[in-house]
Protein backbone atom coordinates (compact mmCIF):
# COMPACT_ATOMS: atom_id res chain seq x y z
CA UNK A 1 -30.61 -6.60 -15.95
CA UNK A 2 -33.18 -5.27 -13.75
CA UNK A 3 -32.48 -1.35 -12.01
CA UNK A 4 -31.71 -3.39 -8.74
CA UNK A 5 -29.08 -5.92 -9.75
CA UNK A 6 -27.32 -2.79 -10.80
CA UNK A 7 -27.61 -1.14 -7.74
CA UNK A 8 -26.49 -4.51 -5.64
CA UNK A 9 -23.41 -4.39 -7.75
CA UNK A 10 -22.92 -1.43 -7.38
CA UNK A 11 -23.14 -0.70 -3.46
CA UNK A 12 -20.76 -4.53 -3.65
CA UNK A 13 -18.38 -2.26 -6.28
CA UNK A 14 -18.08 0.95 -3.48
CA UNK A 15 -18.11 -1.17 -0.72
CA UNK A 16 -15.15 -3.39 -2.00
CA UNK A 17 -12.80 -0.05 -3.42
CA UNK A 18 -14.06 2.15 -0.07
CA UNK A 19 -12.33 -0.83 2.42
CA UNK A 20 -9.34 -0.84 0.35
CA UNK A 21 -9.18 2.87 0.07
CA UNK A 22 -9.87 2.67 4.37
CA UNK A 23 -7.10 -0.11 4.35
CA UNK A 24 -4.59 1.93 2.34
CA UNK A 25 -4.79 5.35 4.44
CA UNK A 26 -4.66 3.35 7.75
CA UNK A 27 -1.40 1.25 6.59
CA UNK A 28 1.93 2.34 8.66
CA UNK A 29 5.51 1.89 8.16
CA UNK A 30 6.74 -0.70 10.95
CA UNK A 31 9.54 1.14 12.73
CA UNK A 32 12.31 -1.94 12.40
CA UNK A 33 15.66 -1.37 14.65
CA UNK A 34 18.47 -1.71 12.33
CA UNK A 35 18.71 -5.48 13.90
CA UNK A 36 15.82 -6.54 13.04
CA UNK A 37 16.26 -4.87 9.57
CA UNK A 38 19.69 -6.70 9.31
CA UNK A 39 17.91 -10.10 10.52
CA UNK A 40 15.06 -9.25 7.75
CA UNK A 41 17.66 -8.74 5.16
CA UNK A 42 19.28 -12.00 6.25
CA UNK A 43 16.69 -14.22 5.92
CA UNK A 44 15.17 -13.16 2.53
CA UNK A 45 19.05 -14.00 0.94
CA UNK A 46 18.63 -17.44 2.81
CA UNK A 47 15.48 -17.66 1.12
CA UNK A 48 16.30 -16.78 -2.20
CA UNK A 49 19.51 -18.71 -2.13
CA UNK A 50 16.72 -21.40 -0.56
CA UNK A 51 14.56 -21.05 -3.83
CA UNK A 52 17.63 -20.92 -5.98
CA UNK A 53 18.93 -24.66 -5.25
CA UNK A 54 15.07 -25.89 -5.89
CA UNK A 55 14.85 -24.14 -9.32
């Protein structure tokens, strides 16, 4: 492979792992009320139970 193709790939390589590196350091915790956890909580059994009978 030509010097260039290398360097394409490699600016696509940094520019792919520097967005997810961005991404990671600007991710927050949503601040859930403890209704809204409950609610949460609720609805994942449904689903599971949900998935459960289809299995």
């Amino acid at each position: 492979m030509p010097w260039y193709a290398w360097l394409i790939l490699l600016v696509a390589i940094g520019s792919i792992v520097g967005g997810l590196m961005v991404l990671k350091q600007s991710a927050q915790k949503l601040p859930l009320t403890d209704e809204q956890l409950k609610k949460v909580h609720e609805r994942n059994a449904e689903m599971d139970a949900k998935d459960a009978r289809n299995r």
